[in-house]
PDB file of N, CA and C in Angstrom:
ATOM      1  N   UNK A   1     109.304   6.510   3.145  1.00  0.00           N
ATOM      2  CA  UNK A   1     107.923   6.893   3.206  1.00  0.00           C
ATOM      3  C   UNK A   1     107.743   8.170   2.387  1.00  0.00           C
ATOM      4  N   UNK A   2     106.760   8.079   1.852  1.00  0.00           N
ATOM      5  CA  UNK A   2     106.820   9.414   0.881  1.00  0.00           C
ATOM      6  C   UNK A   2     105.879  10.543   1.040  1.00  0.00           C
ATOM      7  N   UNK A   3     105.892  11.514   1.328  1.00  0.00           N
ATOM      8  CA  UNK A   3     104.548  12.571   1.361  1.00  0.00           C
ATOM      9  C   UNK A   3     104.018  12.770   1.306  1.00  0.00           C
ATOM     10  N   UNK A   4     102.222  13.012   1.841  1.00  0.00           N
ATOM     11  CA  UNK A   4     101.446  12.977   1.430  1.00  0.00           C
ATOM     12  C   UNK A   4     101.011  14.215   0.304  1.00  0.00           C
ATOM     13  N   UNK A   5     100.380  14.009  -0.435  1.00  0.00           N
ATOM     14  CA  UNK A   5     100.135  14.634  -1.569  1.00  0.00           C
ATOM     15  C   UNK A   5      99.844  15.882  -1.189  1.00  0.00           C
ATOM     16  N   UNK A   6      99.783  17.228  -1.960  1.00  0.00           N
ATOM     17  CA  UNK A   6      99.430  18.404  -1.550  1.00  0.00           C
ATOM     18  C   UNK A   6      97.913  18.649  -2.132  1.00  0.00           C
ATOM     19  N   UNK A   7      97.209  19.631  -1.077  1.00  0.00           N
ATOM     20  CA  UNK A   7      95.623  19.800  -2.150  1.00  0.00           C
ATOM     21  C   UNK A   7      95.194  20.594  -2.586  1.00  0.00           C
ATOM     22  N   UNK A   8      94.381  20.428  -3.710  1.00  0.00           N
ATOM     23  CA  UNK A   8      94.402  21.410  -4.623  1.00  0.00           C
ATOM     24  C   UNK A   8      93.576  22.960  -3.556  1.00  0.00           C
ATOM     25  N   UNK A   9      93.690  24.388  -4.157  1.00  0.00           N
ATOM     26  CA  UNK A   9      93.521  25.216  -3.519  1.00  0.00           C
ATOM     27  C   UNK A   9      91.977  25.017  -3.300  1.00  0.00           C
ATOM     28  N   UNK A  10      91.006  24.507  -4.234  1.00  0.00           N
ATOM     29  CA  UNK A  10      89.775  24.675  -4.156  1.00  0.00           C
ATOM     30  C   UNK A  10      89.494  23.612  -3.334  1.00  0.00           C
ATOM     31  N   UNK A  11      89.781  22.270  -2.760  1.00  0.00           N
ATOM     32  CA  UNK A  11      90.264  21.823  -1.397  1.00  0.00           C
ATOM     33  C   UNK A  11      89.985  22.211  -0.061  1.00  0.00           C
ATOM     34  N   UNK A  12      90.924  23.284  -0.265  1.00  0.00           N
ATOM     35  CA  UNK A  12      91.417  23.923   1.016  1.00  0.00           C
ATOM     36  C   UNK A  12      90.617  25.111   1.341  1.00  0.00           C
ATOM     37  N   UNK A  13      90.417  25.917   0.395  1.00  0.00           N
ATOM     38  CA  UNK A  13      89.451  27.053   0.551  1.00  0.00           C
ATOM     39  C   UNK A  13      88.241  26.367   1.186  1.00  0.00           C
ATOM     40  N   UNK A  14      87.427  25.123   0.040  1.00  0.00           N
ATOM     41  CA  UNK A  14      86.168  24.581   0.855  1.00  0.00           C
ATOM     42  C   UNK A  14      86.435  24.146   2.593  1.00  0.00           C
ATOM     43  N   UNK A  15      87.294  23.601   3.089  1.00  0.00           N
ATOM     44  CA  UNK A  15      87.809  23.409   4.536  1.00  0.00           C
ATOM     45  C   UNK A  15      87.599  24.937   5.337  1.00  0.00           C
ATOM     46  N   UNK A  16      88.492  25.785   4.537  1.00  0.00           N
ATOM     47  CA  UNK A  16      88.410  26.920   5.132  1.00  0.00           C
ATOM     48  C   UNK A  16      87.236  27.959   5.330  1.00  0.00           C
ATOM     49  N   UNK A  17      86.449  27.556   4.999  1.00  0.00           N
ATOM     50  CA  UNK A  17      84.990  28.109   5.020  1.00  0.00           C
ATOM     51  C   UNK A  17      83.918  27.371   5.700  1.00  0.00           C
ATOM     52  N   UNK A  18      84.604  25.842   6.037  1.00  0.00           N
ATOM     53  CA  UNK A  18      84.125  25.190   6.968  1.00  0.00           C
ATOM     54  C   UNK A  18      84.433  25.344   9.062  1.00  0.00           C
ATOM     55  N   UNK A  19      85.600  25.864   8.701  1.00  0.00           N
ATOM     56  CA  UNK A  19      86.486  26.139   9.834  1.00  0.00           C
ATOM     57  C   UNK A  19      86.663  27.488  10.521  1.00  0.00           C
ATOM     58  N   UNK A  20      86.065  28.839  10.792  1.00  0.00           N
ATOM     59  CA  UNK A  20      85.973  29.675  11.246  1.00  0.00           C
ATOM     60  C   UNK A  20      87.382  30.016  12.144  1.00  0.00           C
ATOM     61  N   UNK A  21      87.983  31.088  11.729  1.00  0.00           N
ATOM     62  CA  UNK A  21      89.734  31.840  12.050  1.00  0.00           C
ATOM     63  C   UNK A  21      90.549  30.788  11.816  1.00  0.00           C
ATOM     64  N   UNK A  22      90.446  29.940  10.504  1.00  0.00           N
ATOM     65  CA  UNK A  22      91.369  29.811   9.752  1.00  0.00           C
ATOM     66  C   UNK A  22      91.740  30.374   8.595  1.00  0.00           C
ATOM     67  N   UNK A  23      92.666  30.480   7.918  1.00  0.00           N
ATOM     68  CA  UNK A  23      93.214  31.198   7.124  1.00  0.00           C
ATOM     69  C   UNK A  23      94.837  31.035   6.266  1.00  0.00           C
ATOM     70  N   UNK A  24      94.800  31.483   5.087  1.00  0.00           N
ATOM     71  CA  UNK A  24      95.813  31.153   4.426  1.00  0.00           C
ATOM     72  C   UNK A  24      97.085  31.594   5.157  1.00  0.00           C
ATOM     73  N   UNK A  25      97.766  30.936   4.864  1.00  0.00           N
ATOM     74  CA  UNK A  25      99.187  31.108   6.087  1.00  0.00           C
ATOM     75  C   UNK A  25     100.447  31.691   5.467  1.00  0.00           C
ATOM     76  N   UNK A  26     101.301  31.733   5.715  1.00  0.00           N
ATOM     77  CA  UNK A  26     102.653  31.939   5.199  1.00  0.00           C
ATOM     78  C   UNK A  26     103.348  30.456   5.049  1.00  0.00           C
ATOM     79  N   UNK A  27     104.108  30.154   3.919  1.00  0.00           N
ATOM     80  CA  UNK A  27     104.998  29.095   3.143  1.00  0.00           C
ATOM     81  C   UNK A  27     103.581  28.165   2.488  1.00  0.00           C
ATOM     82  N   UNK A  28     102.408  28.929   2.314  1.00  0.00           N
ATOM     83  CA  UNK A  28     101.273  28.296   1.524  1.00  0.00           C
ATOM     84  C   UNK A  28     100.873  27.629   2.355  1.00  0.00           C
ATOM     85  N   UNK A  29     100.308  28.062   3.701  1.00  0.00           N
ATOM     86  CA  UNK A  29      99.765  26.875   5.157  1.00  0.00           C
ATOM     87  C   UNK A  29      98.782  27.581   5.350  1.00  0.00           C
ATOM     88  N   UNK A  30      98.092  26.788   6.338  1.00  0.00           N
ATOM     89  CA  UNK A  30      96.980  27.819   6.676  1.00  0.00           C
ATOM     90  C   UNK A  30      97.232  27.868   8.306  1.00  0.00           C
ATOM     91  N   UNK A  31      96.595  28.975   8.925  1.00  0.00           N
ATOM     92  CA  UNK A  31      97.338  29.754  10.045  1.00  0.00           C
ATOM     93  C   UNK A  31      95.732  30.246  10.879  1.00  0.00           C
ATOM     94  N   UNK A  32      95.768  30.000  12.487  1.00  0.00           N
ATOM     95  CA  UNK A  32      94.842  30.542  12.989  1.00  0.00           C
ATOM     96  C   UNK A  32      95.489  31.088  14.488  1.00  0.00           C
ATOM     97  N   UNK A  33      94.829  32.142  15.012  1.00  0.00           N
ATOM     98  CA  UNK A  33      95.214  33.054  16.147  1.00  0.00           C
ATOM     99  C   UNK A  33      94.646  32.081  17.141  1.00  0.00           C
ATOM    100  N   UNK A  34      94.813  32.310  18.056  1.00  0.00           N
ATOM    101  CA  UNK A  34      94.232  32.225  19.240  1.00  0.00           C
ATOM    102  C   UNK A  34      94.069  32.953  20.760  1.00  0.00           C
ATOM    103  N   UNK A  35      93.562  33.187  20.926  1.00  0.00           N
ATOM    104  CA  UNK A  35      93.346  34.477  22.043  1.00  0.00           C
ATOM    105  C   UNK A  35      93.621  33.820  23.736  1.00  0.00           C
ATOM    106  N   UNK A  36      94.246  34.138  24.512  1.00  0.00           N
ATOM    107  CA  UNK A  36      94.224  33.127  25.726  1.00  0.00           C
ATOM    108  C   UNK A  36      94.025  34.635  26.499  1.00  0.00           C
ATOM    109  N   UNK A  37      93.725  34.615  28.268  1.00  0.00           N
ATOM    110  CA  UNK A  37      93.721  35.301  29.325  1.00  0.00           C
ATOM    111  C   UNK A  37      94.941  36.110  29.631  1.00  0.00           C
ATOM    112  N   UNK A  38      96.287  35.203  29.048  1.00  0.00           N
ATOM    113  CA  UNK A  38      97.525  35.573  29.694  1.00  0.00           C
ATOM    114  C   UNK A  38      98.727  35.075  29.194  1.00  0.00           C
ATOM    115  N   UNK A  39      99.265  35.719  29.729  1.00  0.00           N
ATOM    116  CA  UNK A  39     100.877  34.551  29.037  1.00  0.00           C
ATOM    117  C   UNK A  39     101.488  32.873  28.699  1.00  0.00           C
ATOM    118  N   UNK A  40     100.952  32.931  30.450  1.00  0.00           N
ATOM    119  CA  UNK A  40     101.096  31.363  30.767  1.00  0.00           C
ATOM    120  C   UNK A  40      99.609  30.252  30.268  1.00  0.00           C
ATOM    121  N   UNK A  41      98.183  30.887  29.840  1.00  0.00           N
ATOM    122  CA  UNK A  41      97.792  30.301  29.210  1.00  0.00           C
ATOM    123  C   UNK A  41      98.178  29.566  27.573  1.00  0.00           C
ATOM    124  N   UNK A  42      98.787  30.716  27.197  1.00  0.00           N
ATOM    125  CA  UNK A  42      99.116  30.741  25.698  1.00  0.00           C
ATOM    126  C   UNK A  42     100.433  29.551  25.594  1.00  0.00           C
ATOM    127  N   UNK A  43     101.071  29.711  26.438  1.00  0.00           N
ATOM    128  CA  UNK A  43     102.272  28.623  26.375  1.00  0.00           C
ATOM    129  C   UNK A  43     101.912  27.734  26.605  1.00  0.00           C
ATOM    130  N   UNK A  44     101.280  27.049  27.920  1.00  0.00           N
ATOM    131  CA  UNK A  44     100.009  26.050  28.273  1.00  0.00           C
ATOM    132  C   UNK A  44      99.735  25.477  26.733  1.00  0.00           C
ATOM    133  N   UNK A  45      99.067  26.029  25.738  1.00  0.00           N
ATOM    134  CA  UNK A  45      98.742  25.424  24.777  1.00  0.00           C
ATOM    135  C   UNK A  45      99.223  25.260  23.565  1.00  0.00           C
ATOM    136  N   UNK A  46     100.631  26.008  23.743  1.00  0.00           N
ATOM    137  CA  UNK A  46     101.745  25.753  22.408  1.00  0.00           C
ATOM    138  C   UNK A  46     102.377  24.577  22.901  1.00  0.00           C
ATOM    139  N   UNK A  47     102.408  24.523  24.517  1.00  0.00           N
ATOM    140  CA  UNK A  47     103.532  23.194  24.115  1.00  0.00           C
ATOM    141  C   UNK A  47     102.272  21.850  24.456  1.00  0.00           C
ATOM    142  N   UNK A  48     101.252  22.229  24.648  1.00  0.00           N
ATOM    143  CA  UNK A  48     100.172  20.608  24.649  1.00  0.00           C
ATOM    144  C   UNK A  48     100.324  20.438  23.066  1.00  0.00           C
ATOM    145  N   UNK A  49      99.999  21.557  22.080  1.00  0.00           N
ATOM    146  CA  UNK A  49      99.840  21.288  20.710  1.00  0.00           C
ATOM    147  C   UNK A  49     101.093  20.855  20.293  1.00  0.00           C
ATOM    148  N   UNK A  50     102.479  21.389  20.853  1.00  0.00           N
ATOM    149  CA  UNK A  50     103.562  20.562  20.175  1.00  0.00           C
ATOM    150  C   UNK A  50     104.295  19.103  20.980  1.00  0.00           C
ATOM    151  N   UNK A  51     103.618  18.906  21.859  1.00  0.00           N
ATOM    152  CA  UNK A  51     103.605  17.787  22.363  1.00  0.00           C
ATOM    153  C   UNK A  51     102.431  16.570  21.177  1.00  0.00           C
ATOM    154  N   UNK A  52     101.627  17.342  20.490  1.00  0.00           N
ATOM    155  CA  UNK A  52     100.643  16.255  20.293  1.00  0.00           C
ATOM    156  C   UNK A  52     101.135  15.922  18.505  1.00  0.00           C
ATOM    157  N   UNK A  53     101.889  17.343  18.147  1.00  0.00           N
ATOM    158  CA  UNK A  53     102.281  17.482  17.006  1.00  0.00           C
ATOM    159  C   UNK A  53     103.803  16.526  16.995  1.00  0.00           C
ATOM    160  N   UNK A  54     104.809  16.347  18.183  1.00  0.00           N
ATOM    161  CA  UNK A  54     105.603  15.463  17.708  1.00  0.00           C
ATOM    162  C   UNK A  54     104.952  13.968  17.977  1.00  0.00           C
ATOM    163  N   UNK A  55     104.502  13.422  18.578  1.00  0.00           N
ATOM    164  CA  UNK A  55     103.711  11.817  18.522  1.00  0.00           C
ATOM    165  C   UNK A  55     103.423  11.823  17.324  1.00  0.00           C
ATOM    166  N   UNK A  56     102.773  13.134  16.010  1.00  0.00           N
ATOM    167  CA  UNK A  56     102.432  13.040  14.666  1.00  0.00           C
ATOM    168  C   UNK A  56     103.508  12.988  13.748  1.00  0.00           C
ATOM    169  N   UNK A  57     104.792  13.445  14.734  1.00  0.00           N
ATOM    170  CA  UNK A  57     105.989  13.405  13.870  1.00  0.00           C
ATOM    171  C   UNK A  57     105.794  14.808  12.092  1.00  0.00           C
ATOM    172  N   UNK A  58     104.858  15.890  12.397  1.00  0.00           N
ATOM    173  CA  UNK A  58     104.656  16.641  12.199  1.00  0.00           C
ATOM    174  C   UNK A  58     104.148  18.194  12.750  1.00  0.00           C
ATOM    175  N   UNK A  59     104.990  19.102  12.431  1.00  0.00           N
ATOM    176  CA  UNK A  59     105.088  20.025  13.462  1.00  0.00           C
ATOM    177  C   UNK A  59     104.832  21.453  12.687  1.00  0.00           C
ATOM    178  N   UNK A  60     104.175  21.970  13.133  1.00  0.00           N
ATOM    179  CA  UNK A  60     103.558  23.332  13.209  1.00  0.00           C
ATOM    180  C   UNK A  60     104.685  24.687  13.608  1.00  0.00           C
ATOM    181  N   UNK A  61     104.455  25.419  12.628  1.00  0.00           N
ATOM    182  CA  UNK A  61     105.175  26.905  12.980  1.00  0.00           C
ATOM    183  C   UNK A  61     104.372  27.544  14.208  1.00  0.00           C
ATOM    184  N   UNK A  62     105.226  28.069  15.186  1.00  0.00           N
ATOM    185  CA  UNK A  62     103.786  28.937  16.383  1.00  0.00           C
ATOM    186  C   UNK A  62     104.526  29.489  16.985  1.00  0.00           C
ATOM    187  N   UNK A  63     103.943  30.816  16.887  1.00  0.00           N
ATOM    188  CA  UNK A  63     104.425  31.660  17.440  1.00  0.00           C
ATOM    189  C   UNK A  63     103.185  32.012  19.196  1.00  0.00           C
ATOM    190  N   UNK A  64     104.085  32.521  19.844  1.00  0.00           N
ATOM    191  CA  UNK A  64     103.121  33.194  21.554  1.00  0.00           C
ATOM    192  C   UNK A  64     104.011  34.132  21.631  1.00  0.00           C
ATOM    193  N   UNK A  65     102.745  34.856  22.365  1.00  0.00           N
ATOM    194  CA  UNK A  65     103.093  36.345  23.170  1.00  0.00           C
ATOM    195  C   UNK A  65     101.797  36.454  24.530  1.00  0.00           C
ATOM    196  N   UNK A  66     102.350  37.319  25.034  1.00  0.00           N
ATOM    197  CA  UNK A  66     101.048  37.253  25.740  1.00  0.00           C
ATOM    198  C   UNK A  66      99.590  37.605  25.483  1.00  0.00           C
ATOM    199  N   UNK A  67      98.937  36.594  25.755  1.00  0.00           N
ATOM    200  CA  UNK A  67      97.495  36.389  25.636  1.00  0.00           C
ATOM    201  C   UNK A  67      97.257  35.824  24.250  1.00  0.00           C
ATOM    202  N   UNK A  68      98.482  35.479  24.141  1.00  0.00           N
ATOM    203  CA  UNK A  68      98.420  34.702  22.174  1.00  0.00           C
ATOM    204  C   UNK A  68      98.816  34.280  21.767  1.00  0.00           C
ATOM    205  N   UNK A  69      98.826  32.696  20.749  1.00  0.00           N
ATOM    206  CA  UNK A  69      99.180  32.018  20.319  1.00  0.00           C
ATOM    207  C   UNK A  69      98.847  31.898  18.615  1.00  0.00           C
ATOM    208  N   UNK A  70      99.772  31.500  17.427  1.00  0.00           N
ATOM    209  CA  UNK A  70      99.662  31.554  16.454  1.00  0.00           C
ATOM    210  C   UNK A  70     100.154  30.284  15.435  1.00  0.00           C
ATOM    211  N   UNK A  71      99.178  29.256  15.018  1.00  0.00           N
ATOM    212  CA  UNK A  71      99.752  28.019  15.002  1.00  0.00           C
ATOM    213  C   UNK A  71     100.030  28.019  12.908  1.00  0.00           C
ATOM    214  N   UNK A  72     100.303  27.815  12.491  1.00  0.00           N
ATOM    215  CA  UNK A  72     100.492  27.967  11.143  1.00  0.00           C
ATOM    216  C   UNK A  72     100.933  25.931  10.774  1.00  0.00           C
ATOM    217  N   UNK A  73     100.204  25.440   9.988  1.00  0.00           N
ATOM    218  CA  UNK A  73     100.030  24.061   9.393  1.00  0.00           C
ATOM    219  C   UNK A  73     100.444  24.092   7.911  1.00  0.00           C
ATOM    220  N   UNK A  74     101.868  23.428   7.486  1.00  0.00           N
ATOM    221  CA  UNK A  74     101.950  23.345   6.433  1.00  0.00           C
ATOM    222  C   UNK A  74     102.901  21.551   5.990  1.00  0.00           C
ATOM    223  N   UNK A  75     102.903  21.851   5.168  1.00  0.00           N
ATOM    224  CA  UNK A  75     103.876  20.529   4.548  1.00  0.00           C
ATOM    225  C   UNK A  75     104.742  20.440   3.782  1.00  0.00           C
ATOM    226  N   UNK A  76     105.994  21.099   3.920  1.00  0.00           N
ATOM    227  CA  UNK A  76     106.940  21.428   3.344  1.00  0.00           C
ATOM    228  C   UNK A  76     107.276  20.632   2.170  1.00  0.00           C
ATOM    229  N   UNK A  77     107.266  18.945   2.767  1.00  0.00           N
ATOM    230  CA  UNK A  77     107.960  18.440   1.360  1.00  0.00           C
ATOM    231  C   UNK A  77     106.997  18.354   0.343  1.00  0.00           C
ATOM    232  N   UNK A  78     105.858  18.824   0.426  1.00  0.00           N
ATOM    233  CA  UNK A  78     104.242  18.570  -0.419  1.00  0.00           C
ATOM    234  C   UNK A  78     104.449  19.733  -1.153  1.00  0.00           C
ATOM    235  N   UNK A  79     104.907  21.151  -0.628  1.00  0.00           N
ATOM    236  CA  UNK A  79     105.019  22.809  -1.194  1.00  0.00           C
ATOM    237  C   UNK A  79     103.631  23.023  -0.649  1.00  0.00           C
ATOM    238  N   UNK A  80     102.626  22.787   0.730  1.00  0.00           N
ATOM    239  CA  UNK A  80     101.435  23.245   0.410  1.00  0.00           C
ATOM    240  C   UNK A  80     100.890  22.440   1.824  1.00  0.00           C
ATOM    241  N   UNK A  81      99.688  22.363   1.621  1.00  0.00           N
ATOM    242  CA  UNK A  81      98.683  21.847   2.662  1.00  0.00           C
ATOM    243  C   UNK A  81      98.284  20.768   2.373  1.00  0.00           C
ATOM    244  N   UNK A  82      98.498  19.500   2.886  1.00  0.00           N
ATOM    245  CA  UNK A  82      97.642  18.329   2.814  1.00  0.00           C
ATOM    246  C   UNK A  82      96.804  17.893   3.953  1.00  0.00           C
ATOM    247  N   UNK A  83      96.386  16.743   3.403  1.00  0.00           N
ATOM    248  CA  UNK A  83      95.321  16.331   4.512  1.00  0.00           C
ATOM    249  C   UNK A  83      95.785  16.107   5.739  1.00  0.00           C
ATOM    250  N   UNK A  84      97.035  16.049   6.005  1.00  0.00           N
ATOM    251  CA  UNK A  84      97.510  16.093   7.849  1.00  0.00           C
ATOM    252  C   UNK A  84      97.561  16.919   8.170  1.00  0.00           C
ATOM    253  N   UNK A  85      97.994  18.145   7.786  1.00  0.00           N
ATOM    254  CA  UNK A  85      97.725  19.368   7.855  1.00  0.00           C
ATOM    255  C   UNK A  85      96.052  20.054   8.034  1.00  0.00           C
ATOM    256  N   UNK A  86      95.040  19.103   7.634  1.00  0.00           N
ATOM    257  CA  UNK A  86      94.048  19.865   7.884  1.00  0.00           C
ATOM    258  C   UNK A  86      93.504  19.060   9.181  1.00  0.00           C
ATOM    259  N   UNK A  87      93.990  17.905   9.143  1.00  0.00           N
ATOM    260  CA  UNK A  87      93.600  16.960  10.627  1.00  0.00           C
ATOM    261  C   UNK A  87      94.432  17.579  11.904  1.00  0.00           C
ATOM    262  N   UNK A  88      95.088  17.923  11.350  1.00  0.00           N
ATOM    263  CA  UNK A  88      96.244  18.716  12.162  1.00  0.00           C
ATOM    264  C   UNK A  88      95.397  20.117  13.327  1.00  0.00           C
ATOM    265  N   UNK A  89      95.011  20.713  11.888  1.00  0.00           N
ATOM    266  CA  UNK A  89      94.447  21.911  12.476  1.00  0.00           C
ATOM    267  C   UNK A  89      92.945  21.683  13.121  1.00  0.00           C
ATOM    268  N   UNK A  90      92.527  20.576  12.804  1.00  0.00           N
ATOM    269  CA  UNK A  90      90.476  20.375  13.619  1.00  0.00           C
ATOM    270  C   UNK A  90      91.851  19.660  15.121  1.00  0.00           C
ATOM    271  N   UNK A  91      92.685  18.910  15.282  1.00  0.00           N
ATOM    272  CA  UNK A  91      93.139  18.470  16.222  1.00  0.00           C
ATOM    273  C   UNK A  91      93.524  19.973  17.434  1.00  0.00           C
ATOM    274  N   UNK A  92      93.911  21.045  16.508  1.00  0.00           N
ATOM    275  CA  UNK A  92      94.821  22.020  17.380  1.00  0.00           C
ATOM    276  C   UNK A  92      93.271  22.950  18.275  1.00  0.00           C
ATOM    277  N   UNK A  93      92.165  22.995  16.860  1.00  0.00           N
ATOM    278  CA  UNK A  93      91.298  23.660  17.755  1.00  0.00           C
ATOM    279  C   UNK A  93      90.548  22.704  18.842  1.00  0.00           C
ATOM    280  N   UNK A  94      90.448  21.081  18.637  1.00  0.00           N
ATOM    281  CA  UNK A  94      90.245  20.658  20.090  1.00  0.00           C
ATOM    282  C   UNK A  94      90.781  20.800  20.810  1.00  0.00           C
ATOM    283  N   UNK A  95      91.931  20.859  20.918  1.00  0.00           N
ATOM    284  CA  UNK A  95      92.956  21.642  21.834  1.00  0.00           C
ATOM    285  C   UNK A  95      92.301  22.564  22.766  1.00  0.00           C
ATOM    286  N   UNK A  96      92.311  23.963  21.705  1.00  0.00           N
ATOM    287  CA  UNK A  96      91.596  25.119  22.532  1.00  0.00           C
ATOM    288  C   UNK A  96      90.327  24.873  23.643  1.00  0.00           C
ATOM    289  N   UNK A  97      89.500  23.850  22.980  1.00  0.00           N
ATOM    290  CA  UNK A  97      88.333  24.003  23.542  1.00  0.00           C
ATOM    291  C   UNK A  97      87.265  24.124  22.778  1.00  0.00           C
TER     292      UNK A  97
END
């Protein structure tokens, strides 16, 4: 199976101006915070999102601390962001709420 294609930056910028606290990421991904009450909220929703991210058989960098979670979407074998990656990320903020 082969990779989905990577997209061009002007792409991704238009998404990202559609999408409010998203943002360019580290390894060329795009990356959004998330703010929770507490500790155990924030974990609460790293492992629903990486529960939903392996069924996609694609997985997200994320970091938590307390009261925070940090999900970063990229596509390694692409060098960049593709379109699962951006379904990825409208999927992570239904998540939130």
């Amino acid at each position: 199976m082969s990779s989905p294609a990577r997209l061009t930056a002007a792409t991704v910028d238009a998404w990202l101006l559609d999408h409010p606290g998203w943002e360019r990421g580290g390894d060329g991904g795009i990356a959004r915070s998330y703010k929770f009450p507490d500790f155990a909220s924030a974990l609460a929703f790293a492992v629903t999102v990486g529960c939903d991210a392996q069924k996609q058989d694609h997985h997200p960098d994320m970091e938590i601390g307390w009261g925070r979670a940090r999900v970063l979407w990229t596509t390694h074998d692409a060098g960049g962001v593709t379109q699962h990656d951006l379904d990825a990320a409208t999927a992570t903020d239904a998540r939130f709420g």
